[in-house]
N, C-alpha and C. Protein backbone atom coordinates (compact mmCIF):
# COMPACT_ATOMS: atom_id res chain seq x y z
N UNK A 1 66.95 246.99 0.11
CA UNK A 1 67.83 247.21 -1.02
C UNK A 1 67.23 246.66 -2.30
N UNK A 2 66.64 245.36 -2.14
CA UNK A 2 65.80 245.03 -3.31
C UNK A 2 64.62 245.33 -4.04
N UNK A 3 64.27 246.46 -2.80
CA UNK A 3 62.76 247.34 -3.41
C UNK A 3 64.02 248.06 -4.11
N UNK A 4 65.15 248.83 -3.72
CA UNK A 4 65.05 250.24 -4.46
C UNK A 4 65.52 249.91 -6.20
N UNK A 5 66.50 248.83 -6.01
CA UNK A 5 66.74 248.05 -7.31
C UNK A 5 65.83 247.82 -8.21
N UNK A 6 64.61 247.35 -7.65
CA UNK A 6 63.27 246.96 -8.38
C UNK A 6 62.73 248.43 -9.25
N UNK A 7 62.86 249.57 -8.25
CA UNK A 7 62.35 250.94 -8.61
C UNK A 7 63.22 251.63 -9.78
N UNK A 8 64.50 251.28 -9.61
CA UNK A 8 65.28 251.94 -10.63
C UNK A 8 65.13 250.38 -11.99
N UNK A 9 64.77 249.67 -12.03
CA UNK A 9 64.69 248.64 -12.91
C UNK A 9 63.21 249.40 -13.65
N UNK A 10 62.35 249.68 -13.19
CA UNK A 10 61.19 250.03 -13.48
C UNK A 10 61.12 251.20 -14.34
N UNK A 11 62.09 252.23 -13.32
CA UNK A 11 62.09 253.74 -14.10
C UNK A 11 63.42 253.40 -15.37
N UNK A 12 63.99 252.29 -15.36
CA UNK A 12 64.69 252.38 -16.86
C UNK A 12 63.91 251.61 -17.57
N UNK A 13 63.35 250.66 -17.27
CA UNK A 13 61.81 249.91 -18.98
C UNK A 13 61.05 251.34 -18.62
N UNK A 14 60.67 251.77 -18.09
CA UNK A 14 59.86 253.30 -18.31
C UNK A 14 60.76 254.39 -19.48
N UNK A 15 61.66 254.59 -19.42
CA UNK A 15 62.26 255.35 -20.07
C UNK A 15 62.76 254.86 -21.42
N UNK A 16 62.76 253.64 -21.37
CA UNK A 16 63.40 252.65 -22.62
C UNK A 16 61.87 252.53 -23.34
N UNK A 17 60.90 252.64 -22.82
CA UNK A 17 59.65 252.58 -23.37
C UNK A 17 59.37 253.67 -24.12
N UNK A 18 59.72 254.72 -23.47
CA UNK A 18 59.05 256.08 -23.88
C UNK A 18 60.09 256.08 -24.83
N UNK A 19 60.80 256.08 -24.95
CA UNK A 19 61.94 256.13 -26.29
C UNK A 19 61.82 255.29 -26.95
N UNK A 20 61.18 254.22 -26.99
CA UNK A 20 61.15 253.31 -28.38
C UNK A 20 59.54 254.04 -28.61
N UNK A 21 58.26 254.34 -27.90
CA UNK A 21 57.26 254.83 -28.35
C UNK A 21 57.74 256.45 -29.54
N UNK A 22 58.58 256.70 -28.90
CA UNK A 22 58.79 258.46 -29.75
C UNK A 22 58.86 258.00 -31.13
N UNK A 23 60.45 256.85 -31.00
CA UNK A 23 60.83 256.53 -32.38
C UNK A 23 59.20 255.51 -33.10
N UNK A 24 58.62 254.67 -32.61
CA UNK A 24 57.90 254.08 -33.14
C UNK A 24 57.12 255.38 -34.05
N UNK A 25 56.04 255.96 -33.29
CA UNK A 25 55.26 257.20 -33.62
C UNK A 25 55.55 258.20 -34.08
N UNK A 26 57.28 258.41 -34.46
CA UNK A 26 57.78 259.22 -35.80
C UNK A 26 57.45 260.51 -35.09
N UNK A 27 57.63 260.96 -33.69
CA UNK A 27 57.78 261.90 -32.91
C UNK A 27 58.57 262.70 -32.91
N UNK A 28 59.76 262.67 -33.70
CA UNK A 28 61.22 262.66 -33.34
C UNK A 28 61.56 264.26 -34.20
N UNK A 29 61.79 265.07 -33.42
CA UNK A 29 62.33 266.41 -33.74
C UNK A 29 63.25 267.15 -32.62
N UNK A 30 64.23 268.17 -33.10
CA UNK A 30 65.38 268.18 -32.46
C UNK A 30 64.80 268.40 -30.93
N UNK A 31 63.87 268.60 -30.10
CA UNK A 31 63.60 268.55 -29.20
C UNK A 31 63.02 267.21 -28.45
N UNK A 32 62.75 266.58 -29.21
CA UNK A 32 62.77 265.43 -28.35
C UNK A 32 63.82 264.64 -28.50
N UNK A 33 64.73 264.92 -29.80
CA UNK A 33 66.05 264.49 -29.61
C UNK A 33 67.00 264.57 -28.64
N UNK A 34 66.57 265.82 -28.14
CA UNK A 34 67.45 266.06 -26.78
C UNK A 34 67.19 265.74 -25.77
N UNK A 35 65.36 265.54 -25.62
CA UNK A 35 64.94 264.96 -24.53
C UNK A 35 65.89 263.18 -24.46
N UNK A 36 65.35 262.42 -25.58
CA UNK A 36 66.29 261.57 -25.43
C UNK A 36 67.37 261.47 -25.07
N UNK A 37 68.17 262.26 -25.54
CA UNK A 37 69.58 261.97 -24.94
C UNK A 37 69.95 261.96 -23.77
N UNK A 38 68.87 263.20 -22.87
CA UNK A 38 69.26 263.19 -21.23
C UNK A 38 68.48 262.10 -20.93
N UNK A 39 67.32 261.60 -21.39
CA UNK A 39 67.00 260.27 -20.89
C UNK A 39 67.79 259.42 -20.67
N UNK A 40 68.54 259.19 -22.18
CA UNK A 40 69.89 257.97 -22.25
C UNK A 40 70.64 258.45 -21.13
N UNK A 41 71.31 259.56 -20.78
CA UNK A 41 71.99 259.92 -19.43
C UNK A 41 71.99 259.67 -18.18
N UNK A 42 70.31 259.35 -17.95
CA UNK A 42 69.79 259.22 -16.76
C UNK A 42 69.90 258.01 -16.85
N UNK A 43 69.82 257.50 -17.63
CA UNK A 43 69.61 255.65 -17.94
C UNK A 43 71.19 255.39 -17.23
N UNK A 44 71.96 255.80 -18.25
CA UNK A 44 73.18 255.77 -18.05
C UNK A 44 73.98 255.66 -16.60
N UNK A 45 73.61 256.79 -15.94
CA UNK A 45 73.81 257.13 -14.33
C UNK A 45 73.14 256.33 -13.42
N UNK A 46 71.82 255.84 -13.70
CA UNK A 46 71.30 254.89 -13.11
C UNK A 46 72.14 253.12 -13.01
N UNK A 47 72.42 252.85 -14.00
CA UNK A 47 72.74 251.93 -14.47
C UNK A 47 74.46 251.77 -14.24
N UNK A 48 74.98 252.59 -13.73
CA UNK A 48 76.43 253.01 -13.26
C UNK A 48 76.28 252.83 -11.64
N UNK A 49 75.46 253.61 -11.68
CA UNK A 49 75.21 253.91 -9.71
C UNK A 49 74.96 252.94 -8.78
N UNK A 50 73.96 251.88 -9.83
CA UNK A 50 72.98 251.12 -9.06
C UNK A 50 73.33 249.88 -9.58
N UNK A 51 73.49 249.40 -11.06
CA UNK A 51 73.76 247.67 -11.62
C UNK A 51 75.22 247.56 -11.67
N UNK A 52 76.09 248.69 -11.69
CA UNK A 52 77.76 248.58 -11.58
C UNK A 52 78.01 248.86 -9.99
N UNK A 53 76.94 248.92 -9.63
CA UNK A 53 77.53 249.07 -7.94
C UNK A 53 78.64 249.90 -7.48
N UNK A 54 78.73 251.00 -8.19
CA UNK A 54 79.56 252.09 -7.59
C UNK A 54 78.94 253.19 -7.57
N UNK A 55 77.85 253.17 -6.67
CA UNK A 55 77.31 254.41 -5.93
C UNK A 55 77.75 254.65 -4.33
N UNK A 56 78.80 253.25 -4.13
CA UNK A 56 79.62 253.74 -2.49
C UNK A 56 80.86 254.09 -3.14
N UNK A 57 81.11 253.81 -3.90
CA UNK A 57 82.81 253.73 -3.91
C UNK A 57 83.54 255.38 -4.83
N UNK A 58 84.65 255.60 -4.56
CA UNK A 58 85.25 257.03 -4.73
C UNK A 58 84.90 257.80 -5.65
N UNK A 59 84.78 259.03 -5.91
CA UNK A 59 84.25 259.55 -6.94
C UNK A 59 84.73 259.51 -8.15
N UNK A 60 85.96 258.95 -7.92
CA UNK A 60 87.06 259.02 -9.44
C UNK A 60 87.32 258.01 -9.79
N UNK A 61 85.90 256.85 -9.52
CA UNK A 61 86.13 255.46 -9.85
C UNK A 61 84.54 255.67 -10.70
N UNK A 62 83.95 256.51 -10.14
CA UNK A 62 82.27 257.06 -10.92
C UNK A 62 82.61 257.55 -11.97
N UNK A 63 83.99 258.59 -12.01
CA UNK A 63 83.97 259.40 -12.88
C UNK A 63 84.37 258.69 -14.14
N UNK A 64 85.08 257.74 -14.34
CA UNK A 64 85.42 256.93 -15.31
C UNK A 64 84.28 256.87 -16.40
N UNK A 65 83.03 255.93 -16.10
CA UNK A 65 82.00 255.67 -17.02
C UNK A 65 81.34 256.85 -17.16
N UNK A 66 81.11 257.85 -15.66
CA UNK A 66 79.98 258.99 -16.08
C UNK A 66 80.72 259.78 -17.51
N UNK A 67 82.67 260.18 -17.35
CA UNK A 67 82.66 260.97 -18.57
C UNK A 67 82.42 260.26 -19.75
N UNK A 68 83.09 258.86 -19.80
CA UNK A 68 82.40 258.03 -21.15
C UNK A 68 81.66 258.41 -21.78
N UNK A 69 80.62 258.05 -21.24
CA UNK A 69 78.99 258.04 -21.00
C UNK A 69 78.48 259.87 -21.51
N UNK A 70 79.53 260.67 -20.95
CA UNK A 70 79.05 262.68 -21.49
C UNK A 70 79.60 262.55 -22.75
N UNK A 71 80.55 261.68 -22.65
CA UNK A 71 81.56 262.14 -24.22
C UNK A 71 81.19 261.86 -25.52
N UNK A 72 80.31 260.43 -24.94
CA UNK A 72 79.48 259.70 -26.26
C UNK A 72 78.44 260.27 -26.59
N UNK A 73 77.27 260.64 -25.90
CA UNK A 73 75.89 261.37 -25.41
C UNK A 73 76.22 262.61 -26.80
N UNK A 74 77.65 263.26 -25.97
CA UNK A 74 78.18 264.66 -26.74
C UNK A 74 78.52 264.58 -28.00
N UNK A 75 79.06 263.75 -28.33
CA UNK A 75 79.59 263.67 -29.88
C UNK A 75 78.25 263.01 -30.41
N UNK A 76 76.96 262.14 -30.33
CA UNK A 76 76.12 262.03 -30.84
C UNK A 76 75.29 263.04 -30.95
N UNK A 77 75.14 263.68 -30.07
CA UNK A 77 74.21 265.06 -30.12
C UNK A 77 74.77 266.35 -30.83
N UNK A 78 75.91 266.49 -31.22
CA UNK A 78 76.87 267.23 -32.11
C UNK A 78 76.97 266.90 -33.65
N UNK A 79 76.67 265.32 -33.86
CA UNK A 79 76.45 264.52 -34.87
C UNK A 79 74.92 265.04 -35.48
N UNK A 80 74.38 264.99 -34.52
CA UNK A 80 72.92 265.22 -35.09
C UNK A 80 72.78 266.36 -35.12
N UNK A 81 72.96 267.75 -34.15
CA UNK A 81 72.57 268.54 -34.32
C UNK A 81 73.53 269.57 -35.77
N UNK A 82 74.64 268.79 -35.74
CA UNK A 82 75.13 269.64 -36.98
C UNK A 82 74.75 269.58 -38.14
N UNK A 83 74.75 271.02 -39.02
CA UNK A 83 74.04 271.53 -40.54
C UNK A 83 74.17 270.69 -41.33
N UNK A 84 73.42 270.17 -42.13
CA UNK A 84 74.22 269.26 -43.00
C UNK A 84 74.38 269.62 -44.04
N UNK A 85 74.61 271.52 -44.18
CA UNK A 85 75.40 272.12 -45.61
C UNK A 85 76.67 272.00 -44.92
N UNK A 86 77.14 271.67 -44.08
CA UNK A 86 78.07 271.76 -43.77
C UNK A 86 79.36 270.77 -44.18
N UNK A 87 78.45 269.69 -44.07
CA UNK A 87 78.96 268.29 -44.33
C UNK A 87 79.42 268.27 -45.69
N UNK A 88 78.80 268.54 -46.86
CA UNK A 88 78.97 268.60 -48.24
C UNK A 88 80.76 268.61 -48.18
């Protein structure tokens, strides 16, 4: 159990890496914007499943943080991707 913890600890500084490298290196266009965000998702689900310890327990005790977690993701990615003649 403490290898697989170790593995998902690894693949989130992996992913937290690659996302502070994008933003460092001024990478950042609406496509890797989105890549980010499902990153943050995966982060998200990982970090639900595995450090909140409800990857045994009912699905409608998961579902709590996973919709959080879509709703926020969604309204930031709606934030960004909208026109900004629009906004005026």
């Amino acid at each position: 159990m403490k290898s697989l913890l170790e593995k998902v600890w690894f693949s989130l500084v992996v992913l937290t890496i690659f996302a502070y490298l994008l933003g460092y290196l001024n990478y950042i266009n609406t496509y890797f914007v989105a890549i980010l965000l499902v990153s943050t998702f995966i982060k998200g689900l990982l970090v639900i499943d595995y450090f909140m310890d409800l990857k045994q327990v009912q699905l409608r005790y998961r579902l709590i943080p996973i919709v959080w977690l879509l709703l926020v993701i969604s309204l930031i990615s709606i934030a960004y991707y909208l026109p900004q003649d629009s906004i005026s």
